[in-house]
Protein backbone atom coordinates (compact mmCIF):
# COMPACT_ATOMS: atom_id res chain seq x y z
CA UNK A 1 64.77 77.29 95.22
CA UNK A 2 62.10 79.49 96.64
CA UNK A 3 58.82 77.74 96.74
CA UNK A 4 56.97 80.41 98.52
CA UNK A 5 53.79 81.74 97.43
CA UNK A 6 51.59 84.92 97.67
CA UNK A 7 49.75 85.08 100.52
CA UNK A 8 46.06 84.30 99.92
CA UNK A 9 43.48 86.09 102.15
CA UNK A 10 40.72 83.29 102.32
CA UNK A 11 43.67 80.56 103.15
CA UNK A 12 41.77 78.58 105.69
CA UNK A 13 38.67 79.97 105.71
CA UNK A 14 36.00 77.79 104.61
CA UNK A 15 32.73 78.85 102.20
CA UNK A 16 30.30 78.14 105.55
CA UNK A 17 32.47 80.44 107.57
CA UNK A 18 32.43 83.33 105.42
CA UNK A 19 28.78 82.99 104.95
CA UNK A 20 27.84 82.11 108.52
CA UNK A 21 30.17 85.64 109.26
CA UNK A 22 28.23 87.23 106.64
CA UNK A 23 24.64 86.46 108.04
CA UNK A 24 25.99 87.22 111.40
CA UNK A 25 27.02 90.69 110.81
CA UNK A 26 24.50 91.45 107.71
CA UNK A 27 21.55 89.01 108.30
CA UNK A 28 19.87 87.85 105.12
CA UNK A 29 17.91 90.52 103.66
CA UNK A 30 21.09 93.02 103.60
CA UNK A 31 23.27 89.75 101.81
CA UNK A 32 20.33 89.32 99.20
CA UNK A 33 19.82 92.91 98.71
CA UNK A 34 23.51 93.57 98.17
CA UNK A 35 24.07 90.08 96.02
CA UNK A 36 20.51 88.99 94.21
CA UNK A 37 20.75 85.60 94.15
CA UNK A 38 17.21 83.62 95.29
CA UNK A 39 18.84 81.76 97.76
CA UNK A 40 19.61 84.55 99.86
CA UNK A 41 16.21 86.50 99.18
CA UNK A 42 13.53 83.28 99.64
CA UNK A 43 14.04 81.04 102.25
CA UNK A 44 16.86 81.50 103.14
CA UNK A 45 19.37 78.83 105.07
CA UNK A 46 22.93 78.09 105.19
CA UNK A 47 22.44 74.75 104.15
CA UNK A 48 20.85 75.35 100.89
CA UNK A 49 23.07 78.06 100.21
CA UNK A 50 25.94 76.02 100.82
CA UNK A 51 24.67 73.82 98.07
CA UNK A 52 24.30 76.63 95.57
CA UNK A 53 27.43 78.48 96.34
CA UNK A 54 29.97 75.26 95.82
CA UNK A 55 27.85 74.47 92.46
CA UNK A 56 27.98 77.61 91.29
CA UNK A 57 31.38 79.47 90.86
CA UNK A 58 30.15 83.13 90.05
CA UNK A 59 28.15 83.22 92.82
CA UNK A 60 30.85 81.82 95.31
CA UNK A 61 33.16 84.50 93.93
CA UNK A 62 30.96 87.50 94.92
CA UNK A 63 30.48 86.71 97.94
CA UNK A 64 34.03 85.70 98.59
CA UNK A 65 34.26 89.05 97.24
CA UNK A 66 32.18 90.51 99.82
CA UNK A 67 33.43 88.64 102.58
CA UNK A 68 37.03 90.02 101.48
CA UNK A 69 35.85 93.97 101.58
CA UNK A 70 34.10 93.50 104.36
CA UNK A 71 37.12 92.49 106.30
CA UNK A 72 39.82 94.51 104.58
């Protein structure tokens, strides 16, 4: 029995790495102008949103998304 499975590209990568990369190499402004979603465009923090992303599945998926062109 095979009990392999397809190889997934965030395996191990947490949601506070991917945005902490994402800030890093787009800083806030860019990330809010290229997903609008308030807690990237006022106030901005990784904290608060950490909070929104794991609450908040279609906005975790973009920039999951994003994180995945960015590095393909």
């Amino acid at each position: 029995m095979n009990t392999q499975s397809p190889t997934d590209p965030l395996h191990g990568v947490t949601l506070k790495m991917i945005l902490t990369e994402l800030v890093e190499e787009l800083g806030w402004e860019e990330l809010g102008r290229r997903i609008d979603i308030r807690c990237f465009t006022h106030t901005p923090s990784i904290s608060s949103s950490l909070k929104f992303l794991r609450r908040t599945p279609w906005a975790r998926d973009k920039v999951e998304e994003m994180y995945l062109r960015l590095k393909m």
